[in-house]
N, C-alpha and C. Protein backbone atom coordinates (compact mmCIF):
# COMPACT_ATOMS: atom_id res chain seq x y z
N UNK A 1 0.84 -1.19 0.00
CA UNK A 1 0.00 0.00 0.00
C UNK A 1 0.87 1.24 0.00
N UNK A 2 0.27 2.30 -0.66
CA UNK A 2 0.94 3.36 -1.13
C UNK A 2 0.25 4.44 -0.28
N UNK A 3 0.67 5.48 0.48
CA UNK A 3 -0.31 6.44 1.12
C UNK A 3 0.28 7.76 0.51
N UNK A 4 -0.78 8.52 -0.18
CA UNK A 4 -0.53 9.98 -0.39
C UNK A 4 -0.62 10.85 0.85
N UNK A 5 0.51 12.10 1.15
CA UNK A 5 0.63 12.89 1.80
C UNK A 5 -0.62 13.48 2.12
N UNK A 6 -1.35 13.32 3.20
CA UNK A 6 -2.49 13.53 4.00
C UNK A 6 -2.30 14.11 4.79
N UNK A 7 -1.11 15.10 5.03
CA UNK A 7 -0.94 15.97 6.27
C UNK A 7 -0.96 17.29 6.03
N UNK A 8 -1.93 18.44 6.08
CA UNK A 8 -2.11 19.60 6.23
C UNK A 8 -1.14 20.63 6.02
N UNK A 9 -1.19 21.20 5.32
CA UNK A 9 -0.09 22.49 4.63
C UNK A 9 -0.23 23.57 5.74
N UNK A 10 -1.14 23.68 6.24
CA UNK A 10 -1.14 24.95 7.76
C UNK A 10 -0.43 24.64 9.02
N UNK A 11 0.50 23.74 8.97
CA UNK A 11 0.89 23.08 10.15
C UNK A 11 1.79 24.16 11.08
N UNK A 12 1.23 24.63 12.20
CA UNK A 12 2.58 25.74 13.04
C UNK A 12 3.05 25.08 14.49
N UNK A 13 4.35 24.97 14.41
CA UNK A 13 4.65 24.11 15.09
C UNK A 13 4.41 24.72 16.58
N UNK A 14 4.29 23.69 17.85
CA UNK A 14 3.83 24.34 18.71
C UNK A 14 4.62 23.90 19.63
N UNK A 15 5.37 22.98 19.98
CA UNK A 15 6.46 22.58 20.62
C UNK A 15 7.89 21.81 20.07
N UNK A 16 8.38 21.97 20.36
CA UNK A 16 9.93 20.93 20.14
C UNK A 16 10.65 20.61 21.55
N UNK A 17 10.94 20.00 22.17
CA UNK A 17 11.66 19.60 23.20
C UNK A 17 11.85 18.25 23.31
N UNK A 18 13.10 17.69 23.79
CA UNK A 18 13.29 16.57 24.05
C UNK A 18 13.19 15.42 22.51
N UNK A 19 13.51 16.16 21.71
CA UNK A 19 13.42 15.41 20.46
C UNK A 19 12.10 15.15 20.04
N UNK A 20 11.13 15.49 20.62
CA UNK A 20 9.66 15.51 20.04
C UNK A 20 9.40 17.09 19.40
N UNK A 21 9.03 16.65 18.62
CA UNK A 21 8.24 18.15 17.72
C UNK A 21 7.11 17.72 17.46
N UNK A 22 5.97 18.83 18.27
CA UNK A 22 4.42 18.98 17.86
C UNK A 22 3.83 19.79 16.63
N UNK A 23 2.92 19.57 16.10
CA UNK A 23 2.73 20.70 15.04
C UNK A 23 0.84 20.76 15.08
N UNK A 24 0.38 21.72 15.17
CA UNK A 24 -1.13 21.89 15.35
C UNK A 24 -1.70 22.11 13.92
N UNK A 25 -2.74 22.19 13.09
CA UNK A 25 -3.37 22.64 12.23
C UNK A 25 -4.89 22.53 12.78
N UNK A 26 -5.36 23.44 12.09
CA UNK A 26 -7.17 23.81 11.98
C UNK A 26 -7.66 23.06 11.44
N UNK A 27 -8.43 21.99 11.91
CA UNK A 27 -9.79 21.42 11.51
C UNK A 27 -10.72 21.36 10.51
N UNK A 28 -10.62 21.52 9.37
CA UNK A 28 -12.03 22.12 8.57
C UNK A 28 -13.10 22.44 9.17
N UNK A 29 -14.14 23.62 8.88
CA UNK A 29 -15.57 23.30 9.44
C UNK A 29 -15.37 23.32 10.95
N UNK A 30 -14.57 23.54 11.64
CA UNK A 30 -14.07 23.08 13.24
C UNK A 30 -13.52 24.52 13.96
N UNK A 31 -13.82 24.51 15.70
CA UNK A 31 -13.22 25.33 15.92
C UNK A 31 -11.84 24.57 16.93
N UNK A 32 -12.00 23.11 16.46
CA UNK A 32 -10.90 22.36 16.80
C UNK A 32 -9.56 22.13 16.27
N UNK A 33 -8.68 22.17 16.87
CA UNK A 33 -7.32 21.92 15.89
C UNK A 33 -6.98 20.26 16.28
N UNK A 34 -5.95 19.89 15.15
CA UNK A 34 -5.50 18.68 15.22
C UNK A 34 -4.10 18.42 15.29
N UNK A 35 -3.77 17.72 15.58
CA UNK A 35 -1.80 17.55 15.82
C UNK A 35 -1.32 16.63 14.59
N UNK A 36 0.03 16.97 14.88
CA UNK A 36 1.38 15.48 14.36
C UNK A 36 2.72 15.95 15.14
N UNK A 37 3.16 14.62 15.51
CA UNK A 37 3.85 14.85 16.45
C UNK A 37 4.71 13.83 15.83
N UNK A 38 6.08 14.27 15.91
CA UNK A 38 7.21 13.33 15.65
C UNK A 38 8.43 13.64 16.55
N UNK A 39 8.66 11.82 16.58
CA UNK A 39 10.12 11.63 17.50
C UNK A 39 10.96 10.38 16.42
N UNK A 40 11.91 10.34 16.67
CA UNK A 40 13.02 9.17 16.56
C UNK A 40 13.47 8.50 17.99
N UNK A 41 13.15 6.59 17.58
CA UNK A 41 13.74 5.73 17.87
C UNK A 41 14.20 4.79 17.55
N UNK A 42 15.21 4.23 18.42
CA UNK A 42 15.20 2.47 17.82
C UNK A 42 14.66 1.67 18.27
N UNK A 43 14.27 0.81 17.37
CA UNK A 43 12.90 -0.50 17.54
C UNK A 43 12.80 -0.82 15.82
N UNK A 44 12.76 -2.45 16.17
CA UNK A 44 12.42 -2.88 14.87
C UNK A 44 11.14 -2.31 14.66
N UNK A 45 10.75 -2.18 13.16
CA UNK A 45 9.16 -1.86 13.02
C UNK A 45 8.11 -2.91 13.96
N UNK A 46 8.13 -4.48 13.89
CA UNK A 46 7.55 -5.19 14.58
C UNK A 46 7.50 -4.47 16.05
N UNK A 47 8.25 -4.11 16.53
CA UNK A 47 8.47 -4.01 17.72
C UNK A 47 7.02 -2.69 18.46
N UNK A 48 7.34 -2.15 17.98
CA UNK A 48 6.84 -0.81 17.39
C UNK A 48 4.98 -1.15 17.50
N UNK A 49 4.92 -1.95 15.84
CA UNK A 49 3.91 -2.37 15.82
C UNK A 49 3.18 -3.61 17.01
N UNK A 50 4.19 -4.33 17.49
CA UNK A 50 3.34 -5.02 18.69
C UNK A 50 3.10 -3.88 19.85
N UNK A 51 3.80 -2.96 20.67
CA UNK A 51 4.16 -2.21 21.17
C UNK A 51 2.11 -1.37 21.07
N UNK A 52 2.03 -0.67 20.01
CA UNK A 52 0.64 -0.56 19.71
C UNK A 52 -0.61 -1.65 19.53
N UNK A 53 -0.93 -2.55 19.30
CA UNK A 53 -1.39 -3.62 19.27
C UNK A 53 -1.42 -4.64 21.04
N UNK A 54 -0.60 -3.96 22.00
CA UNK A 54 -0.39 -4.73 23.27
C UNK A 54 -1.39 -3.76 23.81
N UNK A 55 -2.84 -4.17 23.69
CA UNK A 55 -4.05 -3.12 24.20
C UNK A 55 -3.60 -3.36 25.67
N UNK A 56 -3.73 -4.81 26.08
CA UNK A 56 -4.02 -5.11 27.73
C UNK A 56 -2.74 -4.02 28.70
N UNK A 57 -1.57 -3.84 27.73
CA UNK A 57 -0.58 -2.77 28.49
C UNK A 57 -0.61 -1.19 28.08
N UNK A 58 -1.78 -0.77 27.54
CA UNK A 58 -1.37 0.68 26.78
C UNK A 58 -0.99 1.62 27.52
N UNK A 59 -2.02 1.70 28.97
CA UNK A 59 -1.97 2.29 30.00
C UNK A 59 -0.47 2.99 30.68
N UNK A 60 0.09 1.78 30.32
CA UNK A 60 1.97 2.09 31.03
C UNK A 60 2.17 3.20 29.96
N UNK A 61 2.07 3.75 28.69
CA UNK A 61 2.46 4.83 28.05
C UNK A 61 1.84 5.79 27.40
N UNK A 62 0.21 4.92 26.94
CA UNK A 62 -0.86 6.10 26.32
C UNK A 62 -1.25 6.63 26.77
N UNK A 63 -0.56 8.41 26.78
CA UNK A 63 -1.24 9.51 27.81
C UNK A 63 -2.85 9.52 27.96
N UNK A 64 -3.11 9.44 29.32
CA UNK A 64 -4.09 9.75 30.04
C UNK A 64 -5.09 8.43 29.39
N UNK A 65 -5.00 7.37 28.99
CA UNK A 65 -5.83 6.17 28.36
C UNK A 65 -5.88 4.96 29.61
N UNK A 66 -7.11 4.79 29.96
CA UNK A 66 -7.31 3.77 30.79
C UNK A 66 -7.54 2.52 30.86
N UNK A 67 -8.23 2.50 29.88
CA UNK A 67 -8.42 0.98 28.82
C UNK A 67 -8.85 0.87 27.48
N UNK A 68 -8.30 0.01 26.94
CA UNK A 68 -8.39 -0.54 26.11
C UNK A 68 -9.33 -2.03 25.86
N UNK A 69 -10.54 -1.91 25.22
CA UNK A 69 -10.91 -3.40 24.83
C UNK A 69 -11.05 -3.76 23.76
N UNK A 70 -10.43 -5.18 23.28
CA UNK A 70 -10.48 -5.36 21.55
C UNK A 70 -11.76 -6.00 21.50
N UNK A 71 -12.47 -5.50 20.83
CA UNK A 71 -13.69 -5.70 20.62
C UNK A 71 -14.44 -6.94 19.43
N UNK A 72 -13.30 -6.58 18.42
CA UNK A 72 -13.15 -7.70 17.25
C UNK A 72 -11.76 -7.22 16.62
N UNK A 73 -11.62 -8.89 16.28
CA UNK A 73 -10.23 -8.74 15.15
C UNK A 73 -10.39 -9.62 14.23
N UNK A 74 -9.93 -8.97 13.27
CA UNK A 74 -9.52 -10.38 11.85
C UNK A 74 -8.61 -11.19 12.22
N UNK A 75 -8.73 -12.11 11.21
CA UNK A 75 -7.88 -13.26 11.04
C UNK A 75 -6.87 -13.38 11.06
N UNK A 76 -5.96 -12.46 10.65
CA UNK A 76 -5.27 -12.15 10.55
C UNK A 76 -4.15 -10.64 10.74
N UNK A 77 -5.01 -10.34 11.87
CA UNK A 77 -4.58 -9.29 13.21
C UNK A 77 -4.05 -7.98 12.53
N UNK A 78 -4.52 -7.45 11.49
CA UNK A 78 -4.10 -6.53 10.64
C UNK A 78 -5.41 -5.60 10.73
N UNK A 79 -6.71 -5.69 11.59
CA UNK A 79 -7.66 -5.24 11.55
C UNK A 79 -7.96 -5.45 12.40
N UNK A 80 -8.76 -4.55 13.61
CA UNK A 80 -9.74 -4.70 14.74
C UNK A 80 -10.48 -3.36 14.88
N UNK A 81 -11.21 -4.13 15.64
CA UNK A 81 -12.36 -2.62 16.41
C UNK A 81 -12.02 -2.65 17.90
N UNK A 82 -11.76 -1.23 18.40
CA UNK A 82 -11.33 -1.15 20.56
C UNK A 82 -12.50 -0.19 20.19
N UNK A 83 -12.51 -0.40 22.09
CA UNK A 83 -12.72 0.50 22.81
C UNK A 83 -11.93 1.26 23.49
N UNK A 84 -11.72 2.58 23.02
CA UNK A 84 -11.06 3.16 24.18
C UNK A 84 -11.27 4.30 24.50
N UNK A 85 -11.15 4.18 26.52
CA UNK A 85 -11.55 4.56 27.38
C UNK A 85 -10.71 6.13 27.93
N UNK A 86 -10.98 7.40 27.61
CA UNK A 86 -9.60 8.42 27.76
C UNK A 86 -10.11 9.29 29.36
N UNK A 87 -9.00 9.49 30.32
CA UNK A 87 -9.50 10.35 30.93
C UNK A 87 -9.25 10.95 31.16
N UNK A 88 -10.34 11.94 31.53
CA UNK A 88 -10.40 13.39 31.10
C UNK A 88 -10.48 14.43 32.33
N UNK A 89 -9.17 15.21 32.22
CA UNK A 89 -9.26 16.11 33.73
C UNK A 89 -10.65 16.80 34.26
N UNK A 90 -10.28 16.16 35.77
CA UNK A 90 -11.87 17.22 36.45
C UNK A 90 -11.77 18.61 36.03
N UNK A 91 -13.29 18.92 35.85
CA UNK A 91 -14.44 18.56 36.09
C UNK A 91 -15.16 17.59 34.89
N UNK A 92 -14.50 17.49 33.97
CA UNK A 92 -15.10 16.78 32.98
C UNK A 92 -15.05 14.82 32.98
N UNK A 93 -16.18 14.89 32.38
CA UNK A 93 -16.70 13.41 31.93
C UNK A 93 -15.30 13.01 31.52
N UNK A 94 -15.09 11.12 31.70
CA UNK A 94 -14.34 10.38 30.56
C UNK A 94 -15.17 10.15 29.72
N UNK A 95 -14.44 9.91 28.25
CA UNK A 95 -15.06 9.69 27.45
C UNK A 95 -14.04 8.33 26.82
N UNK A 96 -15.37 7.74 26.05
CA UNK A 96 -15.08 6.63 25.15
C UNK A 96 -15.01 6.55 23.87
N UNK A 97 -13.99 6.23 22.96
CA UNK A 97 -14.25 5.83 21.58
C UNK A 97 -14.42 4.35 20.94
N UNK A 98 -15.24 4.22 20.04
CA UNK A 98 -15.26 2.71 19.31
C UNK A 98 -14.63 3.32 17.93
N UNK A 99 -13.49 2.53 17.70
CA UNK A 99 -12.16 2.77 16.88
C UNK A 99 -12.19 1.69 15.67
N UNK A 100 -11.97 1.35 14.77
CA UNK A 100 -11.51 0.63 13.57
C UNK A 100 -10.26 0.84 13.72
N UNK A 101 -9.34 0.01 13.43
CA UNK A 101 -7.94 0.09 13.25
C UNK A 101 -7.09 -0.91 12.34
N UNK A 102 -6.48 -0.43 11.36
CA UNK A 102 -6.21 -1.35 10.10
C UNK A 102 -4.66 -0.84 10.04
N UNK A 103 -3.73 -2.20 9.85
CA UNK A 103 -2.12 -2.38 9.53
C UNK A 103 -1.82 -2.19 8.20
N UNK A 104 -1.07 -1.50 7.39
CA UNK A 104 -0.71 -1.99 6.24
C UNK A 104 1.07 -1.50 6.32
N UNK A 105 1.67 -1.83 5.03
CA UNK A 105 2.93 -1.46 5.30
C UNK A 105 3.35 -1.34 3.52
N UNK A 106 3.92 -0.39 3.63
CA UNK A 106 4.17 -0.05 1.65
C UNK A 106 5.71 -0.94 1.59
N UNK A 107 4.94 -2.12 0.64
CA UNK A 107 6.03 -2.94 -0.14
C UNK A 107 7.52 -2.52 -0.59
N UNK A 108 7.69 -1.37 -1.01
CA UNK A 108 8.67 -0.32 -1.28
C UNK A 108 9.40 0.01 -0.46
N UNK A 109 9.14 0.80 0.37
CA UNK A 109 9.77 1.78 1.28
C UNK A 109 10.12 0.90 2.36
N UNK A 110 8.98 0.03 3.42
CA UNK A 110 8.96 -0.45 4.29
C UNK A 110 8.36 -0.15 5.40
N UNK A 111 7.30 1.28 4.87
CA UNK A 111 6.89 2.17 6.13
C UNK A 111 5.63 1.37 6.14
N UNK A 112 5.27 1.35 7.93
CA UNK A 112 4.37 1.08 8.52
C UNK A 112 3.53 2.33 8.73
N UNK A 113 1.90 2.24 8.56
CA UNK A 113 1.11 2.79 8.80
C UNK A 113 0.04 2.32 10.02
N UNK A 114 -0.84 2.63 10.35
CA UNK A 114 -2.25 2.25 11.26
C UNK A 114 -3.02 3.46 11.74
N UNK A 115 -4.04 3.21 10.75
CA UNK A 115 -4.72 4.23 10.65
C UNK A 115 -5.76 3.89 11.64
N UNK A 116 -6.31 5.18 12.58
CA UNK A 116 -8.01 4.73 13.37
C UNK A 116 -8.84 5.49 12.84
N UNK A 117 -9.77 5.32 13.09
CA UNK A 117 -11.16 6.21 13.02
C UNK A 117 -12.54 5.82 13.37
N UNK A 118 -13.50 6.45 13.65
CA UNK A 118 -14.44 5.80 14.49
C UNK A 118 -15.40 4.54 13.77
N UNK A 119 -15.47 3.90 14.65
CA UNK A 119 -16.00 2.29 13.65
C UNK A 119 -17.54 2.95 13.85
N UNK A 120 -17.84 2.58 11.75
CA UNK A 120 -19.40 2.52 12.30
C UNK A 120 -20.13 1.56 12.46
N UNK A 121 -19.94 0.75 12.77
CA UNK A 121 -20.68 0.00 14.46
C UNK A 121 -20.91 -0.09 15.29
N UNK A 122 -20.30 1.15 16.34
CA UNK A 122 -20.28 1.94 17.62
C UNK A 122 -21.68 1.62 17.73
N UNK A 123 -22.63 2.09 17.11
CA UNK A 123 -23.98 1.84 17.73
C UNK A 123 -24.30 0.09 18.10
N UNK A 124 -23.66 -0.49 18.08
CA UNK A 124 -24.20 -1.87 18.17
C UNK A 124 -23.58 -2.23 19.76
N UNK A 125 -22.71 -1.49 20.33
CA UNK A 125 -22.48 -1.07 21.40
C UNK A 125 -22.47 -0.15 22.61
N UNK A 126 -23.08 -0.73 23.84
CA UNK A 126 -23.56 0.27 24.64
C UNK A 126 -22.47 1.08 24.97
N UNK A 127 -22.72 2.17 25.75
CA UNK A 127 -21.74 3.14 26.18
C UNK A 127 -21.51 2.97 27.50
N UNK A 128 -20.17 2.93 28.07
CA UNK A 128 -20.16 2.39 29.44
C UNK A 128 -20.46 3.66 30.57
N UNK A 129 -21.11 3.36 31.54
CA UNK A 129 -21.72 4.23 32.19
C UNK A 129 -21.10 5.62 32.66
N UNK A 130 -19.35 5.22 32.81
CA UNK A 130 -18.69 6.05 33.19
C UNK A 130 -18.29 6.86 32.47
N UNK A 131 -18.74 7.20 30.71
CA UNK A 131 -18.30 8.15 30.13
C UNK A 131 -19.07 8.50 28.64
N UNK A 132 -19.18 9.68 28.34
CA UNK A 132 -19.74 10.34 26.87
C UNK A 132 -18.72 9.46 25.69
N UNK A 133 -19.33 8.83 25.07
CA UNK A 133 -18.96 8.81 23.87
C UNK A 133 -18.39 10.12 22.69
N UNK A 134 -17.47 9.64 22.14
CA UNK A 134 -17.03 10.80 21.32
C UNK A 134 -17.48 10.36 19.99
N UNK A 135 -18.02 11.31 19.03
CA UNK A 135 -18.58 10.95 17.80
C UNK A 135 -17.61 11.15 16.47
N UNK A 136 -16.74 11.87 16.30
CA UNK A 136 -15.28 11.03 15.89
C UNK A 136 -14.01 12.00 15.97
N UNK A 137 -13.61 10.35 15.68
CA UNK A 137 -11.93 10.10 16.10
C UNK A 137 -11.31 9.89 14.88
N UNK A 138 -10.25 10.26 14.27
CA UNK A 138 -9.45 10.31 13.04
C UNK A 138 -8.24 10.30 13.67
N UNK A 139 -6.76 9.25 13.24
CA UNK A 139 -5.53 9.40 13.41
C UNK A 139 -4.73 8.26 12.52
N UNK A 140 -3.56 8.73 13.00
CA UNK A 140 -2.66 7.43 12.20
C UNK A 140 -1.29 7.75 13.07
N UNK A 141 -1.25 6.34 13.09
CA UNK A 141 0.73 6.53 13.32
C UNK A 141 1.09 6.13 12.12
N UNK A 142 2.34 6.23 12.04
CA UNK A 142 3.46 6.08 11.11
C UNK A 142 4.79 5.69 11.47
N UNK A 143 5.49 4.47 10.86
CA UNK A 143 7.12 4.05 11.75
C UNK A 143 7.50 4.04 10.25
N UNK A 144 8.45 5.20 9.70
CA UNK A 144 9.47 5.23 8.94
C UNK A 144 10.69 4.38 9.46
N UNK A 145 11.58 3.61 8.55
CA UNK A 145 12.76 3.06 8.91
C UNK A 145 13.38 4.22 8.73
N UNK A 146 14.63 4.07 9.39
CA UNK A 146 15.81 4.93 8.80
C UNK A 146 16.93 4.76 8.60
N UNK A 147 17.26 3.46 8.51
CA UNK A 147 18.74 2.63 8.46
C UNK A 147 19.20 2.67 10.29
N UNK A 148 20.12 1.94 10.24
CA UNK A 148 20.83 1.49 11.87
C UNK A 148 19.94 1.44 12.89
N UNK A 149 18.58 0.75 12.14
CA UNK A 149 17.93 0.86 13.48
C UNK A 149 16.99 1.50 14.06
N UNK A 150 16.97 2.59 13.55
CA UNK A 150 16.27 4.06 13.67
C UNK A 150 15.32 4.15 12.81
N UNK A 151 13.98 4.71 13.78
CA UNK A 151 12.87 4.37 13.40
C UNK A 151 12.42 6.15 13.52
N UNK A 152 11.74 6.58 12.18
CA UNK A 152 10.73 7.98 12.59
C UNK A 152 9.38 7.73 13.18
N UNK A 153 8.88 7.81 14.24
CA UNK A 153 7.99 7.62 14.50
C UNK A 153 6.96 8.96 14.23
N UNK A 154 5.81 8.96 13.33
CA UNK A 154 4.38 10.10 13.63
C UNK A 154 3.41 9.69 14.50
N UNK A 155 2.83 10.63 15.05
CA UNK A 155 1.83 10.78 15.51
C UNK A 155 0.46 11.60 14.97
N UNK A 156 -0.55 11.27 14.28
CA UNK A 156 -1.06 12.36 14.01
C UNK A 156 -2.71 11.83 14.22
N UNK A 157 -3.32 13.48 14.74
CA UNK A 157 -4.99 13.02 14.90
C UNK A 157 -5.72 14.15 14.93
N UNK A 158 -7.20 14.17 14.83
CA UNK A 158 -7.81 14.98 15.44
C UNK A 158 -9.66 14.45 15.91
N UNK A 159 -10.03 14.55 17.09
CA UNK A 159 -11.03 14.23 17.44
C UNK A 159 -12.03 15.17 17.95
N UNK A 160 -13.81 14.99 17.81
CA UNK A 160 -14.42 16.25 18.73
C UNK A 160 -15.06 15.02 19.71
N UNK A 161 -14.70 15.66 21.17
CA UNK A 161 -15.15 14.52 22.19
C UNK A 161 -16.39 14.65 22.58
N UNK A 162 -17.26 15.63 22.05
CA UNK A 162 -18.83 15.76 22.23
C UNK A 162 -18.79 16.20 23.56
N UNK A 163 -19.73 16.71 24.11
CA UNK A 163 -20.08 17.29 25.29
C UNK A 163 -20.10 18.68 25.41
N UNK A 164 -19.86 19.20 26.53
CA UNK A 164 -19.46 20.25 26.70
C UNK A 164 -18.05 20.70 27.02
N UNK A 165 -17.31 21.08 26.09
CA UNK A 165 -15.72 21.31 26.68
C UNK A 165 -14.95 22.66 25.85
N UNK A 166 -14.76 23.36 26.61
CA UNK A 166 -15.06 24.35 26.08
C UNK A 166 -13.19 23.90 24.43
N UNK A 167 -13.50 24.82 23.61
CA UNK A 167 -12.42 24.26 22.24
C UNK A 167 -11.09 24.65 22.92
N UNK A 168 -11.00 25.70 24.23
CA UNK A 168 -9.68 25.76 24.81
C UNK A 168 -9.03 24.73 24.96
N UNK A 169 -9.91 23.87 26.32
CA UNK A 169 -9.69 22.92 26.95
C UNK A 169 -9.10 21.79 26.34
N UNK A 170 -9.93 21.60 25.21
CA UNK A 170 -9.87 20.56 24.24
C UNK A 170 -8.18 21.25 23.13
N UNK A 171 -8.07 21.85 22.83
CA UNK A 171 -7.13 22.38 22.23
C UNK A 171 -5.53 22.38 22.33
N UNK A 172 -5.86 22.67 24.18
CA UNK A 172 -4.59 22.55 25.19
C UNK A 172 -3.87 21.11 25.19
N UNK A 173 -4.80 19.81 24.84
CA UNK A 173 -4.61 18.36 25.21
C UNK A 173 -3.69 17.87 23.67
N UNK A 174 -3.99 18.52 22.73
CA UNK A 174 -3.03 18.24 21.57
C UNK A 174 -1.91 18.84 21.73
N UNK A 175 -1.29 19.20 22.40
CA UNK A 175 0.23 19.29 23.15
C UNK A 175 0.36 17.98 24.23
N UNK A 176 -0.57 18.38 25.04
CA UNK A 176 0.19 17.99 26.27
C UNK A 176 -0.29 16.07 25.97
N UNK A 177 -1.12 15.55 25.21
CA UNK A 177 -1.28 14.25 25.19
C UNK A 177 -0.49 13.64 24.16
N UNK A 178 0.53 14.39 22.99
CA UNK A 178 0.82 13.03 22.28
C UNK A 178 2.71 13.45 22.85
N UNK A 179 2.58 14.85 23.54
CA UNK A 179 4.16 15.00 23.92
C UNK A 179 4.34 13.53 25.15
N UNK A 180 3.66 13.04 26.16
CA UNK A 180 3.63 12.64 27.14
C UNK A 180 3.26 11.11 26.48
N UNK A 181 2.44 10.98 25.19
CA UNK A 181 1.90 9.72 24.84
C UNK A 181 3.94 9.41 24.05
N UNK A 182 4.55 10.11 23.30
CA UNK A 182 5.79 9.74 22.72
C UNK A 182 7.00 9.85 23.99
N UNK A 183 6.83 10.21 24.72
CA UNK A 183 7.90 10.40 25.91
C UNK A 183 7.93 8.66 26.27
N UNK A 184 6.18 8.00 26.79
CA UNK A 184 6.00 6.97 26.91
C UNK A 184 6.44 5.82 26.23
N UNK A 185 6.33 6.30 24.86
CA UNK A 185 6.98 5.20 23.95
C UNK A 185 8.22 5.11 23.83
N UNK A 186 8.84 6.48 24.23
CA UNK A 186 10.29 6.19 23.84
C UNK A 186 10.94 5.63 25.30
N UNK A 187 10.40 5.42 26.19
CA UNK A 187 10.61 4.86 27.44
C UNK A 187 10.84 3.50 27.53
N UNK A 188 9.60 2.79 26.82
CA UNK A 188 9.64 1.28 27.20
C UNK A 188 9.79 0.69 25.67
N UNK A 189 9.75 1.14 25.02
CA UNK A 189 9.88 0.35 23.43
C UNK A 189 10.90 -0.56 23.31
N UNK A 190 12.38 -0.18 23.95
CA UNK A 190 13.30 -1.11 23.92
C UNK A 190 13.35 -2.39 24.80
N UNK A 191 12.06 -2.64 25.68
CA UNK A 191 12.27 -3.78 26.08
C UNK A 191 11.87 -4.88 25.90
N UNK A 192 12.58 -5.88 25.65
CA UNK A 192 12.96 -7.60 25.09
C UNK A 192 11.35 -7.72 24.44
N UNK A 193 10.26 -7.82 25.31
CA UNK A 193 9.00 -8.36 25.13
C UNK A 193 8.67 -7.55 23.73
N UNK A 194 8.93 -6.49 23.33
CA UNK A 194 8.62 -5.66 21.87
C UNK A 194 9.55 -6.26 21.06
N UNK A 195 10.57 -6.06 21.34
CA UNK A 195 11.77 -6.21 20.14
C UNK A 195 12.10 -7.30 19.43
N UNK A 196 11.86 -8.64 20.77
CA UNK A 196 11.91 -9.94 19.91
C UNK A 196 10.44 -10.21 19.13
N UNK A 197 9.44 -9.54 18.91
CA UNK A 197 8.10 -9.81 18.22
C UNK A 197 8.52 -9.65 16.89
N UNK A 198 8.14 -10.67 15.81
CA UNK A 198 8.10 -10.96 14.69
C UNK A 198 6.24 -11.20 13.88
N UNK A 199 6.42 -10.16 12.93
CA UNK A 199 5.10 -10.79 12.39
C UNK A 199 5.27 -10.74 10.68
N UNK A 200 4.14 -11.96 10.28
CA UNK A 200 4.48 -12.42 8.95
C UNK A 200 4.02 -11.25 8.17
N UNK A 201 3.42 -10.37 8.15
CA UNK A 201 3.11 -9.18 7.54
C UNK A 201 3.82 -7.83 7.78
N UNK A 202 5.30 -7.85 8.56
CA UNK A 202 5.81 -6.96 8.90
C UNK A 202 7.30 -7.13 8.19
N UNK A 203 7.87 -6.63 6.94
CA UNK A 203 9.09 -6.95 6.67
C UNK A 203 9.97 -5.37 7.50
N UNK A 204 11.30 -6.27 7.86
CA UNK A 204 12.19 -5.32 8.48
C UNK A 204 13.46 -5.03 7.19
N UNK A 205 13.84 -3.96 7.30
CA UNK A 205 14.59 -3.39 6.21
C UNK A 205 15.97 -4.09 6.98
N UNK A 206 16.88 -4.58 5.92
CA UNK A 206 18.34 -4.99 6.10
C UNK A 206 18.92 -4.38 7.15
């Protein structure tokens, strides 16, 4: 699979530190903005990709995410539907998303993609008592190789969590959730349980 450049020409960057760089853009139609956030590490792509896919542990690094439930998967683990559970500073509600999430990886290059967005089947599932549903969710990561090892990792999304929140509030969290969600990853990615993961749909560059 081949992905055309889908990332926003208005992008102003809004942080850099610690080897993470954030970048915000405007929403269409929205008075919401959306992020991409990039860091470099090392990790095989597998690694990476199990690393995301390990729902039952997300908690240890996905800022402010409490759970995760896989709801359905294919056959071949390149596709599922979660739940997931985000929480959200007092005074406000947590909220929940029902997610689609699909693997592919371009034959060529070697780059890994996984795109989410809100499954429409959400309605065939109740909403758990403890939180507003969000009516959608759009993102993708991205693991560029880069020779020796070195992996570009993206981050990019934008969601409206429904309710009442005011677009500040909501605005402020595309900094402070994917700087703290990549701090996380670059924390535990190197250990054994990621790195030795191999999958038959994941080729690693020489």
């Amino acid at each position: 699979m081949v992905w055309a450049d889908d990332t926003p020409t208005d992008l102003k960057l809004v942080l850099d530190k610690q080897n993470i760089k954030i970048w915000s853009y405007q929403v269409p139609k929205s008075s919401l903005y959306g992020f991409k956030a990039v860091t470099t590490v090392k990790s095989s792509l597998a690694g990476l990709v199990g690393l995301i896919t390990d729902t039952e542990h997300a908690s240890r690094w996905l800022y402010r995410t409490s759970e995760i439930d896989v709801l359905q998967r294919s056959e071949n683990n390149q596709a599922f539907t979660i739940r997931v559970v985000t929480d959200f500073p007092w005074p406000f509600t947590d909220r929940e998303a029902l997610v689609d999430v699909r693997i592919a990886q371009d034959p060529k290059t070697a780059k890994v993609r996984i795109d989410s967005s809100e499954s429409p089947n959400a309605a065939n599932y109740p909403v758990k008592e403890c939180c507003l549903r969000m009516p959608m969710v759009q993102g993708y990561w991205s693991f560029k190789p880069l020779g020796n090892g070195m992996v570009e990792v993206t981050m990019s999304g934008h969601a409206d969590p429904g309710g009442r929140i005011p677009a500040t509030a909501v605005n402020f969290l595309i900094q402070e959730h994917p700087y703290n969600t990549l701090k996380g990853l670059r924390k535990i990615i190197g250990e054994p349980s990621y790195q030795k993961l191999q999958y038959v749909y994941i080729r690693e560059l020489p």
